[in-house]
Protein backbone atom coordinates (compact mmCIF):
# COMPACT_ATOMS: atom_id res chain seq x y z
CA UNK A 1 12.86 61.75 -52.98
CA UNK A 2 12.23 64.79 -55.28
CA UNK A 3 9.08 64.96 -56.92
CA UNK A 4 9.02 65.52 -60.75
CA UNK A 5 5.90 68.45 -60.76
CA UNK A 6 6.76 71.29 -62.51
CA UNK A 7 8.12 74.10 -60.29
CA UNK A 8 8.91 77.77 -61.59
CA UNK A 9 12.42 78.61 -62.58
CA UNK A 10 12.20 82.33 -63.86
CA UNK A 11 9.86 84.98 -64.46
CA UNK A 12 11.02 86.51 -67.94
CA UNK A 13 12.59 90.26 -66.99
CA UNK A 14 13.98 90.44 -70.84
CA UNK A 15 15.09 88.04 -73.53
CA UNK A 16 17.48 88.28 -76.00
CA UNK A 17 17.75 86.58 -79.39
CA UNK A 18 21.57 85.42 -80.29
CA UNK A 19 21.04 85.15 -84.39
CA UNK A 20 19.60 81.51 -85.07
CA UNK A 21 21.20 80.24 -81.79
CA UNK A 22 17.93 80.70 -79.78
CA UNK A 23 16.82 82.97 -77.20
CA UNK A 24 18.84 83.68 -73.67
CA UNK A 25 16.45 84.80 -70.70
CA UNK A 26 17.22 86.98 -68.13
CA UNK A 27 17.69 86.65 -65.10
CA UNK A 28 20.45 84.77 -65.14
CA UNK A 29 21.44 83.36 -61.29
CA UNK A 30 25.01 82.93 -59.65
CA UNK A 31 26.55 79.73 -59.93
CA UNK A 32 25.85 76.92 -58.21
CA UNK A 33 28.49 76.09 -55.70
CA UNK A 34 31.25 73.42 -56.50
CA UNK A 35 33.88 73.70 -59.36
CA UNK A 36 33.64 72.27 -62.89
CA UNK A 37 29.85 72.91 -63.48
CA UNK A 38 28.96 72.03 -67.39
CA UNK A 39 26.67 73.00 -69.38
CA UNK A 40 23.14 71.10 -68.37
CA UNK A 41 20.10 70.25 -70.77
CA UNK A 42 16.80 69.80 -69.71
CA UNK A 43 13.22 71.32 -70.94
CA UNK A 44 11.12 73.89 -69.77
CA UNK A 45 7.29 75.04 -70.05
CA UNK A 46 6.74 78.58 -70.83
CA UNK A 47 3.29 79.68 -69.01
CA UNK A 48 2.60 83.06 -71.22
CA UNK A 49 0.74 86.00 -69.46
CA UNK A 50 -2.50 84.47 -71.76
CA UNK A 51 -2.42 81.85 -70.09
CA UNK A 52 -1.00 79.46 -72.68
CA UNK A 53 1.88 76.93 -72.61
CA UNK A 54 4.87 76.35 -74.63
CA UNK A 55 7.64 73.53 -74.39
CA UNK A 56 11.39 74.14 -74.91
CA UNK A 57 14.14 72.61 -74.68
CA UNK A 58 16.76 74.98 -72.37
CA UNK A 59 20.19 74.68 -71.82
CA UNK A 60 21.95 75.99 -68.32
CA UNK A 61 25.37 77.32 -68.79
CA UNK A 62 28.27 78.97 -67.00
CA UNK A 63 28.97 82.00 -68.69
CA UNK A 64 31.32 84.68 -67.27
CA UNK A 65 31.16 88.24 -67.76
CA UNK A 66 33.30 91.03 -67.20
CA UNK A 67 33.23 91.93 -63.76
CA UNK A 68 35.27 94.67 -62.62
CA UNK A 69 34.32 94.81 -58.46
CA UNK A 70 36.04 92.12 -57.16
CA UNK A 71 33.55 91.87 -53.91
CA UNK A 72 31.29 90.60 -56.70
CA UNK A 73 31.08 86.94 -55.76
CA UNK A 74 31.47 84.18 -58.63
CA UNK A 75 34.04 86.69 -60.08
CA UNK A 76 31.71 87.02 -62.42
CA UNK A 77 30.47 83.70 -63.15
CA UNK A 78 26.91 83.34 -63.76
CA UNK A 79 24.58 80.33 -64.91
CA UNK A 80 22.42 81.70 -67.72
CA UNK A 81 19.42 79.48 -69.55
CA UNK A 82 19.02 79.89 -73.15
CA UNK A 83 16.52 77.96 -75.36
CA UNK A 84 18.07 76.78 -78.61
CA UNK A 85 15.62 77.12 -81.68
CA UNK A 86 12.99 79.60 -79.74
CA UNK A 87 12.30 83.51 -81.43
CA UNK A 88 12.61 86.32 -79.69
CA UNK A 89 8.74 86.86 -80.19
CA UNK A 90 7.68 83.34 -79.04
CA UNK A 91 9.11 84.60 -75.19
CA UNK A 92 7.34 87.45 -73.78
CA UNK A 93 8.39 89.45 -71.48
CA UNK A 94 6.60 88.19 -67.84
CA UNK A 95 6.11 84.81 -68.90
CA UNK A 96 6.65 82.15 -66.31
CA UNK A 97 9.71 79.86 -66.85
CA UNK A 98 8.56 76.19 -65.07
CA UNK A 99 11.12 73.24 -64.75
CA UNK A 100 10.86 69.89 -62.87
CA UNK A 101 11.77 69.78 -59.33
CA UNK A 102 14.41 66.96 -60.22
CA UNK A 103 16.23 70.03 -62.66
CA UNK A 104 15.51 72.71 -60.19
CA UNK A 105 17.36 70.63 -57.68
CA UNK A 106 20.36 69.68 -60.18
CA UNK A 107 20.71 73.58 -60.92
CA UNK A 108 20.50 75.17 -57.25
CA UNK A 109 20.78 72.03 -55.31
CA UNK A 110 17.62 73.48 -53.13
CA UNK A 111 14.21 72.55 -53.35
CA UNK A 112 12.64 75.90 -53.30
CA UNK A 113 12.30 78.31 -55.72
CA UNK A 114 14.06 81.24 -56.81
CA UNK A 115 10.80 83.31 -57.10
């Protein structure tokens, strides 16, 4: 039975702002095995490097981008998380991403971290 404490999901490397769609965070991870993955929506708590917390709502999609090494795996397919409504300046760069272990599980089908 998976637990539903917050575990961490990304550690912001950059963010980019996609006009009033929200923000996208990077990294982005490869997709999860299996075919027909959809777009997932769940929320997240941003832990800033001051210590305080933020909640989002994020959305995990399948996004594929132009690859041109095919020993890349995925063929270019990659599962990015981008939260709708959120500022460029309201993610800084470092902050800690944190999720529920039930959505970390539904996204990587693991039950440890990717950090």
């Amino acid at each position: 039975m998976t637990s539903e404490r917050d575990v961490p999901l990304l550690t912001v490397a950059e963010r980019f702002e996609i006009g009033n769609s929200g923000v996208v965070l990077a990294p982005d991870f490869p997709l999860p095995e299996g075919s027909g993955w959809k777009e997932y929506t769940f929320f997240v708590e941003v832990v800033h490097e001051t210590g305080s917390t933020s909640k989002f709502r994020a959305v995990a999609s399948p996004v594929h981008h132009l690859v041109r090494n095919p020993a890349v795996s995925g063929g270019g397919w990659r599962l990015t998380i981008v939260l709708p409504g959120a500022k460029k300046e309201d993610i800084s760069i470092g902050s800690r991403v944190l999720c529920s272990a039930t959505t970390y599980q539904r996204l990587f089908g693991t039950g440890s971290s990717t950090e």
